[in-house]
N, C-alpha and C. Protein backbone atom coordinates (compact mmCIF):
# COMPACT_ATOMS: atom_id res chain seq x y z
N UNK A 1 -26.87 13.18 18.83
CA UNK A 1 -27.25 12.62 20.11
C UNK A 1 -28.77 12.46 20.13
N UNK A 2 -29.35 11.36 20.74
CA UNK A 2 -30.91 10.98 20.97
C UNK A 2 -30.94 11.54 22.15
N UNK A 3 -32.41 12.24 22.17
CA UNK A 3 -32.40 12.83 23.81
C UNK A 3 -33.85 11.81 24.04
N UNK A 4 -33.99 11.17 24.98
CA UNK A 4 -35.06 10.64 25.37
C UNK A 4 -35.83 11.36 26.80
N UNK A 5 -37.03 12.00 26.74
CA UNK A 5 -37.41 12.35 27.87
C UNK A 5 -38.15 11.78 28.37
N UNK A 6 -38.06 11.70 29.96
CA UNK A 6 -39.13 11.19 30.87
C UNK A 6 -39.83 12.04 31.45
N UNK A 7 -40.80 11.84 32.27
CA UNK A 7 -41.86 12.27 33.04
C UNK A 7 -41.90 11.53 34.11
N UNK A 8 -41.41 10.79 34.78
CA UNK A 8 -40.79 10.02 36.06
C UNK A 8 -39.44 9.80 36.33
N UNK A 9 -39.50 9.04 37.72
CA UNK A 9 -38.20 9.57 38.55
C UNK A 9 -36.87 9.21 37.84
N UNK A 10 -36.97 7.80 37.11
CA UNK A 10 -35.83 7.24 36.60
C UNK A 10 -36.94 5.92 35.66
N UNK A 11 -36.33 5.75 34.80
CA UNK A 11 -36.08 4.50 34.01
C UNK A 11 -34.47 3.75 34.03
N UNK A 12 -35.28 2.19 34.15
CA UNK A 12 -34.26 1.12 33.98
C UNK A 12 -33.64 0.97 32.72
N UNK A 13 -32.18 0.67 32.84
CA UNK A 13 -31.22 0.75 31.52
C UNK A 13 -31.79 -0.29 30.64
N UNK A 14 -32.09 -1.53 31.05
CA UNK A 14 -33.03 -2.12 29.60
C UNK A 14 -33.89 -1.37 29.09
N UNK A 15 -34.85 -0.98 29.34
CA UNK A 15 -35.74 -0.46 29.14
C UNK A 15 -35.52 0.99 28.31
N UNK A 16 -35.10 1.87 28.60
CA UNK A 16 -34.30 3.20 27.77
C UNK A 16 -33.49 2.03 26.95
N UNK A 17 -32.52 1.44 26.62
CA UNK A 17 -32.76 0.66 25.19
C UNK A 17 -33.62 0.25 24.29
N UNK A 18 -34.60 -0.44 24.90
CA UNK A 18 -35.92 -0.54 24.05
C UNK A 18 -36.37 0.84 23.54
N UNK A 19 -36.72 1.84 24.47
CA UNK A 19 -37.51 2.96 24.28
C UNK A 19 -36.51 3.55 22.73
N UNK A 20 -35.08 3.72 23.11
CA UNK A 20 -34.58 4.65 22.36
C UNK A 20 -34.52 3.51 20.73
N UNK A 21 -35.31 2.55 20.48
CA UNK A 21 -34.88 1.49 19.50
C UNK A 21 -33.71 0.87 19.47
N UNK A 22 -32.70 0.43 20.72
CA UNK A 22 -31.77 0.60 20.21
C UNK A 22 -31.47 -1.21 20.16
N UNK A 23 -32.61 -2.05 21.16
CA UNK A 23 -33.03 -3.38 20.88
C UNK A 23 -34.33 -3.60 20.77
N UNK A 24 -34.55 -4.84 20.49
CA UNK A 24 -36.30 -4.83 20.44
C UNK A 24 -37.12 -5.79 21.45
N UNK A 25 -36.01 -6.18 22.25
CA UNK A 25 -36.35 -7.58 23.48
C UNK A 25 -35.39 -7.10 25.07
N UNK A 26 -35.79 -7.48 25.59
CA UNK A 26 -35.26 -7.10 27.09
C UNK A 26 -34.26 -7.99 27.11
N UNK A 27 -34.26 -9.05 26.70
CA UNK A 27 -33.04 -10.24 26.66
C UNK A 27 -31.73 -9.44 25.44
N UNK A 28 -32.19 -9.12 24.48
CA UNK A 28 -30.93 -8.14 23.82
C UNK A 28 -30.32 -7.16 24.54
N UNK A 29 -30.86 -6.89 25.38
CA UNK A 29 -30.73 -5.29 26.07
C UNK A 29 -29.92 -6.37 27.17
N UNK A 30 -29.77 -7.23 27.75
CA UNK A 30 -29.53 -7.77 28.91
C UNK A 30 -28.60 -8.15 28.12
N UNK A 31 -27.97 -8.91 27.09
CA UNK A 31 -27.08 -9.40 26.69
C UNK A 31 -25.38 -8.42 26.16
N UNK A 32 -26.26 -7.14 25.80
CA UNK A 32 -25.45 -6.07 25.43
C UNK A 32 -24.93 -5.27 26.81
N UNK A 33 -25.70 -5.04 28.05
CA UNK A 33 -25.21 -4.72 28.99
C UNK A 33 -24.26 -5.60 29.70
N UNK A 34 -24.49 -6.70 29.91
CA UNK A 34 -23.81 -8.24 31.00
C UNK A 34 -22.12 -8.32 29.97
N UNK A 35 -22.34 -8.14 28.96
CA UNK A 35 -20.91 -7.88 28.10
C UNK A 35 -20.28 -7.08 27.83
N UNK A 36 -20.31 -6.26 28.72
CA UNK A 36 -19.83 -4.34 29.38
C UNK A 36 -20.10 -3.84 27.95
N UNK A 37 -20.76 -3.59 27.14
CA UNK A 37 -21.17 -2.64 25.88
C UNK A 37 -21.72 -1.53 25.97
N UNK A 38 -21.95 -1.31 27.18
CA UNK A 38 -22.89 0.43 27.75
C UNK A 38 -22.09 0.65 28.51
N UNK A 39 -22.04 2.32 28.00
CA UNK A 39 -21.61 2.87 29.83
C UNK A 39 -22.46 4.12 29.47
N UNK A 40 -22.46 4.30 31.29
CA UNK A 40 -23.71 5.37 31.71
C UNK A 40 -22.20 6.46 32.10
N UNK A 41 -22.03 7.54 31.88
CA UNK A 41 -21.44 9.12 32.36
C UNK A 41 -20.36 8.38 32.24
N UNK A 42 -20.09 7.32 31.10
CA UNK A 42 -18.60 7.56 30.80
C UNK A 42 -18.20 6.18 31.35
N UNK A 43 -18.66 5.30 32.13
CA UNK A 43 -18.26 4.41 33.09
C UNK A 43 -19.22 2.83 32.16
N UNK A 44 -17.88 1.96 31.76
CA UNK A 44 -18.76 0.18 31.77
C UNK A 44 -20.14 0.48 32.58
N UNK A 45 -21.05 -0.12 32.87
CA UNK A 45 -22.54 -0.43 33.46
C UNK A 45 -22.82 -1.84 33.23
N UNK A 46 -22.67 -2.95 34.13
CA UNK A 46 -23.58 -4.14 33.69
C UNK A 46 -24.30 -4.43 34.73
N UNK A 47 -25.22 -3.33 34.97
CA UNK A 47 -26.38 -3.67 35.62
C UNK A 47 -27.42 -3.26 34.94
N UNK A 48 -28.23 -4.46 34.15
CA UNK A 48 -29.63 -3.62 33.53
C UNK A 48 -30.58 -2.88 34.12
N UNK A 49 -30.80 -3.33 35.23
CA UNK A 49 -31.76 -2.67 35.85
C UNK A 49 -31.56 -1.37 37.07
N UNK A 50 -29.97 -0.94 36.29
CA UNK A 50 -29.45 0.64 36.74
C UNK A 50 -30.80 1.59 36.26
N UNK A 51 -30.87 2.11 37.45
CA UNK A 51 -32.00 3.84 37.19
C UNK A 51 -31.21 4.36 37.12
N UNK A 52 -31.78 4.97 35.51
CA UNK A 52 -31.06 5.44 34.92
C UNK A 52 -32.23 7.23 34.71
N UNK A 53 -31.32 8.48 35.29
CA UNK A 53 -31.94 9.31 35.70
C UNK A 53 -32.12 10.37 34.80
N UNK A 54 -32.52 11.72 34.52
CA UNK A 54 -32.52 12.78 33.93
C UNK A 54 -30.99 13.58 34.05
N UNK A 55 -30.49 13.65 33.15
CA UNK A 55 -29.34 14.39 32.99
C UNK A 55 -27.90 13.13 32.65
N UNK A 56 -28.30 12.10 33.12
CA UNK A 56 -27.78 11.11 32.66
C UNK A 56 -27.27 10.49 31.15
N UNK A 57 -25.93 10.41 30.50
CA UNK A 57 -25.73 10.05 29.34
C UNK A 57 -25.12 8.67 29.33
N UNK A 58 -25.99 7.76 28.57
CA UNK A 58 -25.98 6.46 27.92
C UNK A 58 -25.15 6.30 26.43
N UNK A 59 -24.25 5.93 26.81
CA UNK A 59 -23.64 5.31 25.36
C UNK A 59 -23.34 3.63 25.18
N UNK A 60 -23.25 3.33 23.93
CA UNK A 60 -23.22 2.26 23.53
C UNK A 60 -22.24 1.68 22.80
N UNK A 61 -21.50 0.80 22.65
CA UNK A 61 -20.19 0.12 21.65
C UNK A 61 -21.01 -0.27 20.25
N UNK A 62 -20.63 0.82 19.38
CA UNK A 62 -20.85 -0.06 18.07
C UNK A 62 -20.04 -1.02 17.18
N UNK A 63 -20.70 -1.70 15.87
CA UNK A 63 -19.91 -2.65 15.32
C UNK A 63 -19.86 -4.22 16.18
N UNK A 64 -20.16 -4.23 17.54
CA UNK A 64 -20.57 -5.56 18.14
C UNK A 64 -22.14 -6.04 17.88
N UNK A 65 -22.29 -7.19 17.67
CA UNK A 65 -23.23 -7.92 18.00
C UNK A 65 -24.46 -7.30 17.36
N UNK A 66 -24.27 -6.72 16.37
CA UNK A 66 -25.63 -5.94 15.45
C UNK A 66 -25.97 -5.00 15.89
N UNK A 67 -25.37 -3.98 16.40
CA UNK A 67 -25.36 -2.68 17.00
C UNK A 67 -24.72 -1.40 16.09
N UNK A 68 -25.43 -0.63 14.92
CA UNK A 68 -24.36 -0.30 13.71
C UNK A 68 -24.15 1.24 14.47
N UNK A 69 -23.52 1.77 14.23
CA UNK A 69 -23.37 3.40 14.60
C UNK A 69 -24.17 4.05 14.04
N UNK A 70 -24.83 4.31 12.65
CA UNK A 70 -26.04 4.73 12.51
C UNK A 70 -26.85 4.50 13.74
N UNK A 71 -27.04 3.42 14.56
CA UNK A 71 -28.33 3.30 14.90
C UNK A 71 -28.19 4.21 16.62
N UNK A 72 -27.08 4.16 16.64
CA UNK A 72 -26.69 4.39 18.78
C UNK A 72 -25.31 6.16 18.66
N UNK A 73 -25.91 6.97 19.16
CA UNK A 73 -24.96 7.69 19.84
C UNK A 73 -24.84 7.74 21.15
N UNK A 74 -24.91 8.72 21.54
CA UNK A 74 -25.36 9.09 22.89
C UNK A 74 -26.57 9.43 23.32
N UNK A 75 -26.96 8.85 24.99
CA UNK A 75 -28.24 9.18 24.73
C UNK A 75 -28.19 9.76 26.09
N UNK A 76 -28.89 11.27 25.76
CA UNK A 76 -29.09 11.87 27.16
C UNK A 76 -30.44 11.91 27.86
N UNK A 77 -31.09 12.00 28.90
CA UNK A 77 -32.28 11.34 29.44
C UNK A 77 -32.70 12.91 30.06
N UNK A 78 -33.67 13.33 29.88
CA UNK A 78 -33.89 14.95 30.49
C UNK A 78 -35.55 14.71 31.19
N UNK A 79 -35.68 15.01 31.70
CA UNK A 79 -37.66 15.37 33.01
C UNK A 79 -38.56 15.50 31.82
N UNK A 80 -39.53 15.60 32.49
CA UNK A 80 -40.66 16.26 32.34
C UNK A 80 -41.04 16.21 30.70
N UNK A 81 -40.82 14.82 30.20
CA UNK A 81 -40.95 14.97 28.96
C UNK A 81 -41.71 13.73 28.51
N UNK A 82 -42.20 13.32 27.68
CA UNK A 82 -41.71 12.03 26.74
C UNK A 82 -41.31 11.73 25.81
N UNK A 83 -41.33 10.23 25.15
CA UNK A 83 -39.89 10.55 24.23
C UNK A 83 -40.03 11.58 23.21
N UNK A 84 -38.81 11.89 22.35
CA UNK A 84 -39.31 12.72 21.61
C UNK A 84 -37.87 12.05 20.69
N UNK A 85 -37.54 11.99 19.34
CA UNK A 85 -36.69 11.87 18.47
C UNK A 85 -35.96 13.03 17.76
């Protein structure tokens, strides 16, 4: 699992894609969400610009659209941090 930490209230679900590498453009990140490929605590998400909070887990569909499983597990989002790998 990738743990990505913040130091503010919430980050937007594009955006924690970018951060965690998991695209490299906000339009990838928009294209992989709008085609239900994320879910946040278990649940589809196609809203990119879901705040997305601390304690919160992000997963991703691999094998679509250049997304390999090497690259995406789960990603849990924890405070008072920044990122860390």
């Amino acid at each position: 699992m990738l743990e990505i930490k913040i130091n503010t209230e919430f980050i937007r679900l594009d955006a924690l894609m970018k951060l965690a590498g998991l695209v490299s453009m906000g339009g990838e990140a928009k294209h992989f969400i709008q085609d239900g490929q994320v879910k946040l605590n278990g649940e589809t998400c196609v809203q990119r610009s879901k705040k997305i909070r601390p304690g919160d887990i992000v997963g991703a569909l691999t094998g679509e659209n250049g997304i390999s499983g090497d690259q995406v597990g789960k990603i849990h989002v924890s405070d008072n941090w920044s990122y860390n790998s």
